[in-house]
Protein backbone atom coordinates (compact mmCIF):
# COMPACT_ATOMS: atom_id res chain seq x y z
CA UNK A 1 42.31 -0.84 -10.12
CA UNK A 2 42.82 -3.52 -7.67
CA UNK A 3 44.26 -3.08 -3.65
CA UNK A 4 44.23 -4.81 -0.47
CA UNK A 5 43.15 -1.15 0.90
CA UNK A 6 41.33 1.63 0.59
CA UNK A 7 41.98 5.31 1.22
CA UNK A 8 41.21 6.41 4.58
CA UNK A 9 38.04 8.46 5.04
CA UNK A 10 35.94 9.33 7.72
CA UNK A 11 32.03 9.76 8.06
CA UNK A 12 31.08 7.09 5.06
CA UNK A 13 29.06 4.36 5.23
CA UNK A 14 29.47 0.88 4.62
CA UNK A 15 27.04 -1.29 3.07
CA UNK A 16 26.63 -5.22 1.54
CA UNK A 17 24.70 -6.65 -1.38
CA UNK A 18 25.24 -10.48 -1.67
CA UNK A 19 29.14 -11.43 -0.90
CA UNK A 20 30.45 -8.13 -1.55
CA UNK A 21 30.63 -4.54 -0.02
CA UNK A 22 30.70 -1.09 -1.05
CA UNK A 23 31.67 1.77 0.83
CA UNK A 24 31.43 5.39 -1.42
CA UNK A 25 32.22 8.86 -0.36
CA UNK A 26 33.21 10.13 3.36
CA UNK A 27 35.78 13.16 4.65
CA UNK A 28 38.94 12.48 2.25
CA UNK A 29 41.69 14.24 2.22
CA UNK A 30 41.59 15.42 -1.25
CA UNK A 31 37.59 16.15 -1.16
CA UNK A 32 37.41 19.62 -2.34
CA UNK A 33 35.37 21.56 0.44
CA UNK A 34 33.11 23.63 -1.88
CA UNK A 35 30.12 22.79 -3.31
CA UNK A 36 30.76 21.22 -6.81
CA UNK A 37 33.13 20.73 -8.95
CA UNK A 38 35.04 18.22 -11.60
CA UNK A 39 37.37 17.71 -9.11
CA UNK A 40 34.81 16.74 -6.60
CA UNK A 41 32.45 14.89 -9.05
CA UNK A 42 35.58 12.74 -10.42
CA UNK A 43 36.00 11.81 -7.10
CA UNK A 44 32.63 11.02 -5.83
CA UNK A 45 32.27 9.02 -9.41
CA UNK A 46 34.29 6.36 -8.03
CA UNK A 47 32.91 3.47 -5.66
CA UNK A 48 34.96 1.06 -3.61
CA UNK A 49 33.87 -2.79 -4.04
CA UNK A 50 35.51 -5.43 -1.80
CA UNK A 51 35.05 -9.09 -2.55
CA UNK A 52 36.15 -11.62 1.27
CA UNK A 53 36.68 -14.58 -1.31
CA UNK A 54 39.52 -12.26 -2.69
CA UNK A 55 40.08 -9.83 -0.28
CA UNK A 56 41.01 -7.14 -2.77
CA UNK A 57 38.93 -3.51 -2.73
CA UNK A 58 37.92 -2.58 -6.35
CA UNK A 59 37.88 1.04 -7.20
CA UNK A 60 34.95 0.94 -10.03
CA UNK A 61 33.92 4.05 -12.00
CA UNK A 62 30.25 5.26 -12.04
CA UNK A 63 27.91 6.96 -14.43
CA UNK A 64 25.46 9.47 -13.55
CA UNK A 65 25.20 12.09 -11.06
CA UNK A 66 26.59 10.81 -7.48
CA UNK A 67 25.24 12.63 -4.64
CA UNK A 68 26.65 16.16 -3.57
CA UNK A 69 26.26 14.94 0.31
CA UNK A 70 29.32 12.92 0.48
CA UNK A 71 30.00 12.84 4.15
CA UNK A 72 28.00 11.71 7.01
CA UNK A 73 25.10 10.13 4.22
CA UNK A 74 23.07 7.05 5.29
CA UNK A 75 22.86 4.31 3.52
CA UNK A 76 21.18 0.96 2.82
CA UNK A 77 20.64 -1.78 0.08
CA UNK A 78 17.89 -3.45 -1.40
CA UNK A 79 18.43 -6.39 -4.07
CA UNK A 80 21.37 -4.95 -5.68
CA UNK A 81 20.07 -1.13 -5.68
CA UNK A 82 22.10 1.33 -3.16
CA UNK A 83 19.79 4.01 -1.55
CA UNK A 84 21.30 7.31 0.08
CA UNK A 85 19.69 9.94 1.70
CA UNK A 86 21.25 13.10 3.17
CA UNK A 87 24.83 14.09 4.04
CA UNK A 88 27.12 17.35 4.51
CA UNK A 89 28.55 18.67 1.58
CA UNK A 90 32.00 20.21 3.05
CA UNK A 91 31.59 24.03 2.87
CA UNK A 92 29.62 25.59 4.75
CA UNK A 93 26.58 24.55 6.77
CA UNK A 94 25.31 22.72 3.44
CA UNK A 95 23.43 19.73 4.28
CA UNK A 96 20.78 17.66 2.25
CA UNK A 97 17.82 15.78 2.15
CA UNK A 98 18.04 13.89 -1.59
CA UNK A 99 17.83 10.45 -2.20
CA UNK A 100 19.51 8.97 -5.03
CA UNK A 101 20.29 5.24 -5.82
CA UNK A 102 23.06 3.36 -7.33
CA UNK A 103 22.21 0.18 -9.05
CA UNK A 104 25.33 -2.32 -8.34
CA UNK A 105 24.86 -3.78 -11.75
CA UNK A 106 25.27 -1.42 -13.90
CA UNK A 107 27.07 1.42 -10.99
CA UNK A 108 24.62 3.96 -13.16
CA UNK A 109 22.99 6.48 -10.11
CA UNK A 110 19.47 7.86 -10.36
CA UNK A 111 18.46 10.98 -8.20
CA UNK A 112 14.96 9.47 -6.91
CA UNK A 113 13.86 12.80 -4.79
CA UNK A 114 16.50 15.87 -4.94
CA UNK A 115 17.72 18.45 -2.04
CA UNK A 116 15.17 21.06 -1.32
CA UNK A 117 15.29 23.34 1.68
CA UNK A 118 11.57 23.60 1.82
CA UNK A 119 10.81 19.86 1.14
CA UNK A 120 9.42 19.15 5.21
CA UNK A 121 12.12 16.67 5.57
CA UNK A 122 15.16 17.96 6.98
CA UNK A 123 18.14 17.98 5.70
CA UNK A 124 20.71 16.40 7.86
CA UNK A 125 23.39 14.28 8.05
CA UNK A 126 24.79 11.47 10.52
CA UNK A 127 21.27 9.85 10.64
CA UNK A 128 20.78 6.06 9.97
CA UNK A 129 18.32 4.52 7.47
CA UNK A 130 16.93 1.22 7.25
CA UNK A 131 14.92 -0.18 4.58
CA UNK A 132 11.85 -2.76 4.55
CA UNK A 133 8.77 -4.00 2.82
CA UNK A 134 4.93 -3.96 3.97
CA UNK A 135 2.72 -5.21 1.73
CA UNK A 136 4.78 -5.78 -1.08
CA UNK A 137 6.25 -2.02 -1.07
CA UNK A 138 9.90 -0.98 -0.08
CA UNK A 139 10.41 1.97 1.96
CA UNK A 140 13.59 3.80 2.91
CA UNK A 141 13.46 4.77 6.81
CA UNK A 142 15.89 7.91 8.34
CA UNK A 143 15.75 8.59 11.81
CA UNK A 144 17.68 11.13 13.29
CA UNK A 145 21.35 13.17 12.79
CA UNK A 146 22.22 16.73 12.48
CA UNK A 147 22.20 19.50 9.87
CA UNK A 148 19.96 22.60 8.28
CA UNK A 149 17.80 24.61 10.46
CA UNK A 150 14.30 22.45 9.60
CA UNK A 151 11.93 24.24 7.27
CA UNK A 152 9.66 22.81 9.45
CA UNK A 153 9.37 21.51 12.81
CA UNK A 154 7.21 18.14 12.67
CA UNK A 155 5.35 17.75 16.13
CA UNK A 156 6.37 14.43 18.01
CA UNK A 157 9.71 15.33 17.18
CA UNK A 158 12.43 16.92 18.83
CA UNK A 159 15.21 19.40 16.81
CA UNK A 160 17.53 21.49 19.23
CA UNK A 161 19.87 24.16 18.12
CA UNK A 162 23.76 23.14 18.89
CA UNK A 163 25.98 26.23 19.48
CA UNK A 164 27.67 25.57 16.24
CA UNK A 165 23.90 26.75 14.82
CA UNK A 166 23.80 23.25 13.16
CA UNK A 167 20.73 21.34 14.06
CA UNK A 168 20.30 18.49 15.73
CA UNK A 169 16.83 15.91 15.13
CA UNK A 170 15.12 12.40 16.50
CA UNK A 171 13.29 13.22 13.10
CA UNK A 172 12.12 10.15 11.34
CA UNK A 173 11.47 10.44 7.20
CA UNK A 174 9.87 6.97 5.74
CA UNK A 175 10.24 7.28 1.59
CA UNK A 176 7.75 5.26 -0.40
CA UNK A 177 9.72 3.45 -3.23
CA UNK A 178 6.85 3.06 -5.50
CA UNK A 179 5.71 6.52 -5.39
């Protein structure tokens, strides 16, 4: 399906391999606020592409299992492999701390490391994430956003309670790629 738009959405990210960008997920308005469903997987199957040499936004379908943190994920590419971590799920105080990749080739996504609420990592939302290499080896880098209360509270860090009871975190998570 081809348009000169997309629908409007909130708390998504952004992100460009080569001359295009993709922006997946975010608040919509027809985003079923509970934690799963068809309804909610059709919709989070589906990936916007924009092309500048057309201008035209691309609704492509997906295969696999998209992430169940659609809003308020990070996000960032390397090669033509999506990586995002986190994100709220809309019900609830359900945040994550997954990481699961979409390969732009073939829009199939792989669940690299899945939610767990004892993992140390917390899970969180409205973060940012950066990627690099040392030594040869890509790593995924999260600093920071709000969620879960933290399994655990990593020293050096700082995680303060927000009235809501949501969580709020300087945390930094580095991911290994080749592990």
């Amino acid at each position: 399906i081809i348009y000169y738009h997309i629908d409007e959405r909130a708390a998504h990210c952004a992100v460009s391999v080569g001359d295009s960008l993709y922006v997946w997920g975010g608040d919509q308005a027809d985003l079923p606020e509970i934690h799963d469903s068809e309804e909610k997987r059709r919709i989070t199957s589906n990936i916007q592409h924009f092309t500048p040499s057309t201008g035209q936004w691309i609704t492509r379908g997906t295969t696999g299992t998209p992430p169940l943190g659609v809003i308020g994920y990070c996000c960032t590419a390397i090669n033509d492999l999506l990586y995002y971590f986190g994100g709220y799920c809309g019900h609830d105080d359900c945040y994550h701390n997954s990481i699961t990749q979409l390969d732009t080739i073939s829009l199939q996504w792989t669940e690299i490391e899945p939610t767990d609420a004892t993992r140390p990592v917390m899970r969180r939302g409205g973060g940012g994430m950066i990627s690099f290499e040392h030594d040869g080896v890509h790593h995924l880098l999260m600093i920071g956003g709000r969620g879960s209360k933290p399994a655990l509270q990593i020293p050096h860090y700082k995680y303060i309670e927000l009235p809501s009871g949501r969580w709020r975190t300087n945390e930094h998570s580095m991911y290994n790629l080749s592990s």
